[in-house]
N, C-alpha and C. Protein backbone atom coordinates (compact mmCIF):
# COMPACT_ATOMS: atom_id res chain seq x y z
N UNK A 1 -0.75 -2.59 21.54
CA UNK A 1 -1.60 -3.22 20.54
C UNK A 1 -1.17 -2.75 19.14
N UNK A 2 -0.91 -3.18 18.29
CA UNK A 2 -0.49 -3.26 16.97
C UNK A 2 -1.57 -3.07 16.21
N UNK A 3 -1.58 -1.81 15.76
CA UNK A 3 -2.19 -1.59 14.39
C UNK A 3 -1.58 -0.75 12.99
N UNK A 4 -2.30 -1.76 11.62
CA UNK A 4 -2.26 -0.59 10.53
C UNK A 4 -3.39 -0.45 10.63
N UNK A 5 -3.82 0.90 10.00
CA UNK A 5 -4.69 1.58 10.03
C UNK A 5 -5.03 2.63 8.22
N UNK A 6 -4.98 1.83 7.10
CA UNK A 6 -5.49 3.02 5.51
C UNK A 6 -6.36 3.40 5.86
N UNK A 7 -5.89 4.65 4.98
CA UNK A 7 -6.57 5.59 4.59
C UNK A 7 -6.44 5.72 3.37
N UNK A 8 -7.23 6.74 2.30
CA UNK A 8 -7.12 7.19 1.26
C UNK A 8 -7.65 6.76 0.27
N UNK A 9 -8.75 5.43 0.18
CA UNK A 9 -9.45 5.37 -1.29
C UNK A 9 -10.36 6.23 -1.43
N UNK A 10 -11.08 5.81 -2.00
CA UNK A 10 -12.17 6.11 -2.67
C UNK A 10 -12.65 5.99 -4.38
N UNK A 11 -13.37 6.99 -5.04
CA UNK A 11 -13.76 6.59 -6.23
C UNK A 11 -12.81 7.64 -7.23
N UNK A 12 -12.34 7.49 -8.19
CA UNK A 12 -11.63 8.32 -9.07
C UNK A 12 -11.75 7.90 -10.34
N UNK A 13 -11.77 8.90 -11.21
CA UNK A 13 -11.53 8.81 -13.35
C UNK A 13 -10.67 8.05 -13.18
N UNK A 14 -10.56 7.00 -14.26
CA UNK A 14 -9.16 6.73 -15.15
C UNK A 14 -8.61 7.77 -15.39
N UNK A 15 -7.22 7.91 -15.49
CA UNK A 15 -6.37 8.89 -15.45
C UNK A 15 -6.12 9.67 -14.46
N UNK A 16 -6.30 9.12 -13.13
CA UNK A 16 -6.81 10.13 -12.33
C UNK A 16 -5.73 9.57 -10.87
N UNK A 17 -5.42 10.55 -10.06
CA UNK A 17 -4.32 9.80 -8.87
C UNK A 17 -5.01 9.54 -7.38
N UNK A 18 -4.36 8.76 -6.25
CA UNK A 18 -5.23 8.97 -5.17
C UNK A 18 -3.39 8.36 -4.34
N UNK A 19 -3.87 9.15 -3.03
CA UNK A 19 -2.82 8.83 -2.03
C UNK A 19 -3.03 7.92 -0.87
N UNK A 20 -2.60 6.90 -0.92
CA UNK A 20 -3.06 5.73 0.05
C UNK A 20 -1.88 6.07 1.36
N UNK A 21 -2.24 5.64 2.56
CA UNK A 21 -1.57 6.06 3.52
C UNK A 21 -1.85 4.55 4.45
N UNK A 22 -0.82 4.37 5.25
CA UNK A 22 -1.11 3.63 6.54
C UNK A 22 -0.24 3.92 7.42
N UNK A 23 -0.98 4.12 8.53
CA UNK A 23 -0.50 4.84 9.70
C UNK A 23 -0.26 3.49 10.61
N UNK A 24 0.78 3.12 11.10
CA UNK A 24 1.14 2.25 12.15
C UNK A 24 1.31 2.36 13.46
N UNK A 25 1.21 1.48 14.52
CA UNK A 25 1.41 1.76 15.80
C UNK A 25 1.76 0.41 16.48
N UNK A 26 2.52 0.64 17.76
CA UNK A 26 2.22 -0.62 18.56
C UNK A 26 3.41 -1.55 18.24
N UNK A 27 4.84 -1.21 17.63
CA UNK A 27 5.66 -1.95 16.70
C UNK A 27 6.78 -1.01 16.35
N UNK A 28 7.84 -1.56 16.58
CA UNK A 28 8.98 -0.48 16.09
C UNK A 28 9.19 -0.62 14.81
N UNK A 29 8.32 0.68 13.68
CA UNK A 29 7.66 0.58 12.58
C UNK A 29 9.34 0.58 11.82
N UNK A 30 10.29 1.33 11.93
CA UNK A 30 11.58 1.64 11.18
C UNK A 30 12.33 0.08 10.98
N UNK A 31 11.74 -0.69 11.82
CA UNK A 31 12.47 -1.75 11.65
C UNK A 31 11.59 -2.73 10.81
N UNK A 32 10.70 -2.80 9.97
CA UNK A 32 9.97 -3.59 9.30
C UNK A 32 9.89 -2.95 7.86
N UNK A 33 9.71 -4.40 6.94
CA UNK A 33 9.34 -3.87 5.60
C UNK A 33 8.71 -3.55 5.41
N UNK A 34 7.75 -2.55 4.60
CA UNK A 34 6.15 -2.31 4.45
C UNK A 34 6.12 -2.65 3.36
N UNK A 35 4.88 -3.20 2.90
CA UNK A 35 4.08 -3.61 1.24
C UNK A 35 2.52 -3.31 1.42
N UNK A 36 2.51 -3.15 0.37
CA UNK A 36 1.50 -2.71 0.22
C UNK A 36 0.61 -4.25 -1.00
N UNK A 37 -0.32 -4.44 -0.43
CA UNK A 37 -0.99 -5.63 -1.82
C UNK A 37 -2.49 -4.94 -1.83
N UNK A 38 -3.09 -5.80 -2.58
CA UNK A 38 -4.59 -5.36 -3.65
C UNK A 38 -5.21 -6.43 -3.30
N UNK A 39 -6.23 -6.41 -3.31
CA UNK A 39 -7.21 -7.74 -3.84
C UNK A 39 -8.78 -7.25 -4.45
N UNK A 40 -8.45 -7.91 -6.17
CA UNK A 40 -9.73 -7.48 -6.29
C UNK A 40 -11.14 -8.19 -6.13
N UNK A 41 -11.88 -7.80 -6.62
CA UNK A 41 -13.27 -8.41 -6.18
C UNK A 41 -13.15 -10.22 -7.26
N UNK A 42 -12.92 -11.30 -6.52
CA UNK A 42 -12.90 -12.51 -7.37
C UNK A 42 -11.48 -13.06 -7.40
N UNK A 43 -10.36 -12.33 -6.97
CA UNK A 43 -9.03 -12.37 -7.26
C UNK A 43 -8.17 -12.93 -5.97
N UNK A 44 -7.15 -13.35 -6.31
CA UNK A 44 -6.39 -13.77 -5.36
C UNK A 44 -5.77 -11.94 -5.06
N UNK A 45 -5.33 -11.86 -3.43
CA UNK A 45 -3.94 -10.89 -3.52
C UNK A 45 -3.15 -11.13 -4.11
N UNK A 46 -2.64 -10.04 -4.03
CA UNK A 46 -1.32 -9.36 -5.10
C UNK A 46 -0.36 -8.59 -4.41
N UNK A 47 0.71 -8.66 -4.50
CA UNK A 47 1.44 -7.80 -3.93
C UNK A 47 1.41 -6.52 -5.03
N UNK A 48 1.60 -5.31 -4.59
CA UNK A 48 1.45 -3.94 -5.44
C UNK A 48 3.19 -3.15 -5.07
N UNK A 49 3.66 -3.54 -4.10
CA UNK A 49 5.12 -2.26 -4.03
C UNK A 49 5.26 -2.80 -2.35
N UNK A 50 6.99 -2.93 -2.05
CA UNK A 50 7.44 -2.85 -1.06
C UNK A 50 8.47 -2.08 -1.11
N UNK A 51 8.58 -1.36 0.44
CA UNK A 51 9.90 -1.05 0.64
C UNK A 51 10.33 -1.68 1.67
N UNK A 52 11.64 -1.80 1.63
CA UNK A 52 12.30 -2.58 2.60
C UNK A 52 12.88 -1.74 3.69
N UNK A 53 12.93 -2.09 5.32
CA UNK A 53 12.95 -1.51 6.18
C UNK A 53 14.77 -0.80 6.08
N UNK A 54 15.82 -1.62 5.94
CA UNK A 54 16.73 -0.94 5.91
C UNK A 54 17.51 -0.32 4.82
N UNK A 55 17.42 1.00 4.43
CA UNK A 55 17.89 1.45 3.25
C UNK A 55 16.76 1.52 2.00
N UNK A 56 15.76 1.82 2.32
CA UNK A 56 14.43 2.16 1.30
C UNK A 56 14.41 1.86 0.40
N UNK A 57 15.24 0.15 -0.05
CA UNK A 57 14.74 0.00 -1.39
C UNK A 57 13.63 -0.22 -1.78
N UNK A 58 12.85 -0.72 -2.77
CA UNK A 58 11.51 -0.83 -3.49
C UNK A 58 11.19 -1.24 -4.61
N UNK A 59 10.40 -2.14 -4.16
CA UNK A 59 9.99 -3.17 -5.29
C UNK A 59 8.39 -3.02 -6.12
N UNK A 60 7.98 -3.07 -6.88
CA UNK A 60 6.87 -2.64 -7.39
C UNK A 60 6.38 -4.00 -8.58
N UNK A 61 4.95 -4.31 -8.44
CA UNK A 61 4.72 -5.29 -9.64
C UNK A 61 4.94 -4.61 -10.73
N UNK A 62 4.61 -5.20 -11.74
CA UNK A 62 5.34 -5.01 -13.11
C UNK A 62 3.81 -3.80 -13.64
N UNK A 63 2.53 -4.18 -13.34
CA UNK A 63 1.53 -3.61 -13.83
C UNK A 63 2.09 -2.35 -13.27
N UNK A 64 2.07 -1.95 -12.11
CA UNK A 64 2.07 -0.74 -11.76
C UNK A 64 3.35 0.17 -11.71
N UNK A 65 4.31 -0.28 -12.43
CA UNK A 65 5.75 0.22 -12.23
C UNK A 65 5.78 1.48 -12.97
N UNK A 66 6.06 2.34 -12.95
CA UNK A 66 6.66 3.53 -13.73
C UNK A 66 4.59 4.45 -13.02
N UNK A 67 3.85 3.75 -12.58
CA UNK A 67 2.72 4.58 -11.92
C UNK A 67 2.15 5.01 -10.76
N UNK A 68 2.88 3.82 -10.13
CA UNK A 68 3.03 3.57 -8.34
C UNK A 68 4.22 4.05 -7.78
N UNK A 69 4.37 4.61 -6.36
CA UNK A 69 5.93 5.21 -5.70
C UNK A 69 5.22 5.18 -4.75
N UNK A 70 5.89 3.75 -3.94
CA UNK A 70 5.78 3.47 -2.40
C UNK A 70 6.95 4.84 -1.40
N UNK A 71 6.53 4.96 -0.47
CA UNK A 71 7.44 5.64 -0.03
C UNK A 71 6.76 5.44 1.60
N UNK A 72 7.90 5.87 2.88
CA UNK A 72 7.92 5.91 4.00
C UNK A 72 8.06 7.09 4.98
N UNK A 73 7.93 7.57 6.04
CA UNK A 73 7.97 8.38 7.08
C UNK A 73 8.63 7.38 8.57
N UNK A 74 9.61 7.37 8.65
CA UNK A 74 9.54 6.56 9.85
C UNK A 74 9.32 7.24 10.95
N UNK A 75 9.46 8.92 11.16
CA UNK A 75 9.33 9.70 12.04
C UNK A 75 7.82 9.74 12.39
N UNK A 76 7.27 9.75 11.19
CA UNK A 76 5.19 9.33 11.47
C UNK A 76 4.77 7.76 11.79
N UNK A 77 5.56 7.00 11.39
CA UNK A 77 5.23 5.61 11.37
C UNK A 77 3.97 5.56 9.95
N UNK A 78 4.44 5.95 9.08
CA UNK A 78 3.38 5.97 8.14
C UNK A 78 4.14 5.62 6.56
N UNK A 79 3.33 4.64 6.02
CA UNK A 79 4.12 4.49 4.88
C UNK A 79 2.92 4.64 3.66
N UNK A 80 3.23 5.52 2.42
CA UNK A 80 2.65 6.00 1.38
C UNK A 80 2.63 5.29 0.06
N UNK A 81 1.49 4.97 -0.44
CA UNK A 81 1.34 4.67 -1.82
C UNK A 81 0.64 5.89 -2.76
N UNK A 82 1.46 6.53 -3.50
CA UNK A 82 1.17 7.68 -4.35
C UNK A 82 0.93 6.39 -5.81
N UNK A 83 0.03 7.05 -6.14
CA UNK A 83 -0.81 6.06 -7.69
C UNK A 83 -1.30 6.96 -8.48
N UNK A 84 -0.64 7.46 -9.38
CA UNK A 84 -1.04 8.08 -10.59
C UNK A 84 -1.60 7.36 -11.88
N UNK A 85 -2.00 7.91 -12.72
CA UNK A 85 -2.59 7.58 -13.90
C UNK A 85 -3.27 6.07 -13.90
N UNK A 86 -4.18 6.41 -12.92
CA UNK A 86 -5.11 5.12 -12.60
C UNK A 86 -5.56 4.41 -13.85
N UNK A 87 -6.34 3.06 -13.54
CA UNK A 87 -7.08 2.48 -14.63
C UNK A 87 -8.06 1.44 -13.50
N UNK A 88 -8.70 1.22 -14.79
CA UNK A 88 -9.92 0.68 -14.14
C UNK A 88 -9.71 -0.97 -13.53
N UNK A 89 -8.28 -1.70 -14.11
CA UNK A 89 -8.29 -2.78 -13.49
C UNK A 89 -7.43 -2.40 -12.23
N UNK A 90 -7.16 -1.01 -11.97
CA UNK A 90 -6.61 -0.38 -10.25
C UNK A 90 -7.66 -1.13 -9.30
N UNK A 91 -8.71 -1.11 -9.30
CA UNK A 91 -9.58 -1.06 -8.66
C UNK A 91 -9.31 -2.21 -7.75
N UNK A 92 -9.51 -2.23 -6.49
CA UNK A 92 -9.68 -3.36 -5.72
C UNK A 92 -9.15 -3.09 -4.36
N UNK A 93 -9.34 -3.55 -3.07
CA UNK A 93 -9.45 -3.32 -1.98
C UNK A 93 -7.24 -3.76 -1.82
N UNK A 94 -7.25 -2.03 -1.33
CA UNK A 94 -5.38 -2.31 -0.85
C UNK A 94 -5.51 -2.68 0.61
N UNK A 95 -4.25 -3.16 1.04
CA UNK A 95 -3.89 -3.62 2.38
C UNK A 95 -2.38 -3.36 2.41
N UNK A 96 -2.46 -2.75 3.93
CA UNK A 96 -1.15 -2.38 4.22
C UNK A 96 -0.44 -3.61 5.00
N UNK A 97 0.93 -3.90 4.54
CA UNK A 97 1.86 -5.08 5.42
C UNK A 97 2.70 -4.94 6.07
N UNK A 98 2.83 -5.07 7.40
CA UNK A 98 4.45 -5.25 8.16
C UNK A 98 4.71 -6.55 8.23
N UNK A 99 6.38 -6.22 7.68
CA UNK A 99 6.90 -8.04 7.97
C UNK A 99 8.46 -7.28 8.42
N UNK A 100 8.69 -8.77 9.11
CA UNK A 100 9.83 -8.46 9.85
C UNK A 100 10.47 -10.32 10.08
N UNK A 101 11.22 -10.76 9.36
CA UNK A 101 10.98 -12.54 9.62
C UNK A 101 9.30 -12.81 9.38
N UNK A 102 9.16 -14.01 10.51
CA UNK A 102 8.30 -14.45 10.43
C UNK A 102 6.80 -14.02 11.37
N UNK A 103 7.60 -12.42 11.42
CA UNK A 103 6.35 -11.48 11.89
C UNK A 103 5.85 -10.79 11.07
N UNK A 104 4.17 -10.48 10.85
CA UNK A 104 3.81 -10.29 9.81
C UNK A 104 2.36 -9.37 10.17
N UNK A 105 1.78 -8.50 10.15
CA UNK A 105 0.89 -7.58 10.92
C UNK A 105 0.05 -6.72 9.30
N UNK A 106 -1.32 -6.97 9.47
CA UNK A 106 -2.23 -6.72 8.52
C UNK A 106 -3.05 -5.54 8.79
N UNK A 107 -3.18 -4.90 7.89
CA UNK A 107 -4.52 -3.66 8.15
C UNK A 107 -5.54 -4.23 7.28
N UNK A 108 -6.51 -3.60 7.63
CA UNK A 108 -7.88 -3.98 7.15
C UNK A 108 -8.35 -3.43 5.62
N UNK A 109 -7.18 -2.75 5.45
CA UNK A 109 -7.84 -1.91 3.77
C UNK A 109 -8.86 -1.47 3.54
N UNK A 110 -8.25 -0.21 2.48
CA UNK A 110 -9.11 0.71 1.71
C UNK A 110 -9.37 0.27 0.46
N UNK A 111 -10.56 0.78 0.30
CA UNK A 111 -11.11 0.42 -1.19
C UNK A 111 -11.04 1.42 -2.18
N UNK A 112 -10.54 0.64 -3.12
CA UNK A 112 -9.92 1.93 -4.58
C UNK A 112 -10.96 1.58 -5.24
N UNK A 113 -11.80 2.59 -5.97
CA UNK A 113 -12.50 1.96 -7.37
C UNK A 113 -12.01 3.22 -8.35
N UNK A 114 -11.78 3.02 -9.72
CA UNK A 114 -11.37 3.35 -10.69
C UNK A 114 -12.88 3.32 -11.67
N UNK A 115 -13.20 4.37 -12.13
CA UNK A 115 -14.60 4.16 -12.68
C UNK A 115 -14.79 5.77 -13.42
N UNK A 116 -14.97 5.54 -14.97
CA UNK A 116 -16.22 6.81 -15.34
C UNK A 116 -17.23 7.00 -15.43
């Protein structure tokens, strides 16, 4: 059975970091891209940062570039969103992605809120 599984929101300052995690199973995780997207409250998704399964490159939207660093474990099956110097339009429910072609496997997401 195939699951992602986040972890890691919760509530944080502006200016402030949080470590998003998704733990995978059920799927030979080394062989898929992971991304990570957002959706906020009213908003379409968004993609937020991928890495690509062979050779760890990584792609990041433009808002979050130089603040976001996707990164992977393939030995855990777990792939990381480190998010520093938050802001308040951070806020909004992440979701973890496996794609592989036209295979494509969803977690249920954590909720970020950004708030003083």
């Amino acid at each position: 059975q195939v699951q992602l599984v986040e972890s890691g929101g919760g509530l944080v300052h502006p200016g402030g970091s949080l470590r998003l995690s998704c733990a995978a199973s059920g799927f030979t995780f080394s062989s898929y891209s992971m991304t990570w997207f957002r959706q906020a409250l009213g908003k379409e998704r968004e993609l937020v940062a991928t890495i690509i399964w062979a050779g760890g490159r990584t792609n990041y939207a433009d808002s979050v570039k130089g603040r976001f660093t996707i990164s992977r474990d393939n030995a855990k099956s777990t792939v990381y969103l480190q998010m520093n110097s938050l802001k308040p339009e951070d806020s909004a429910v992440y979701y973890c992605n496996a794609n592989r072609g036209l295979v494509s496997y969803w977690g249920r997401g954590t909720q970020v809120t950004v708030s003083s």
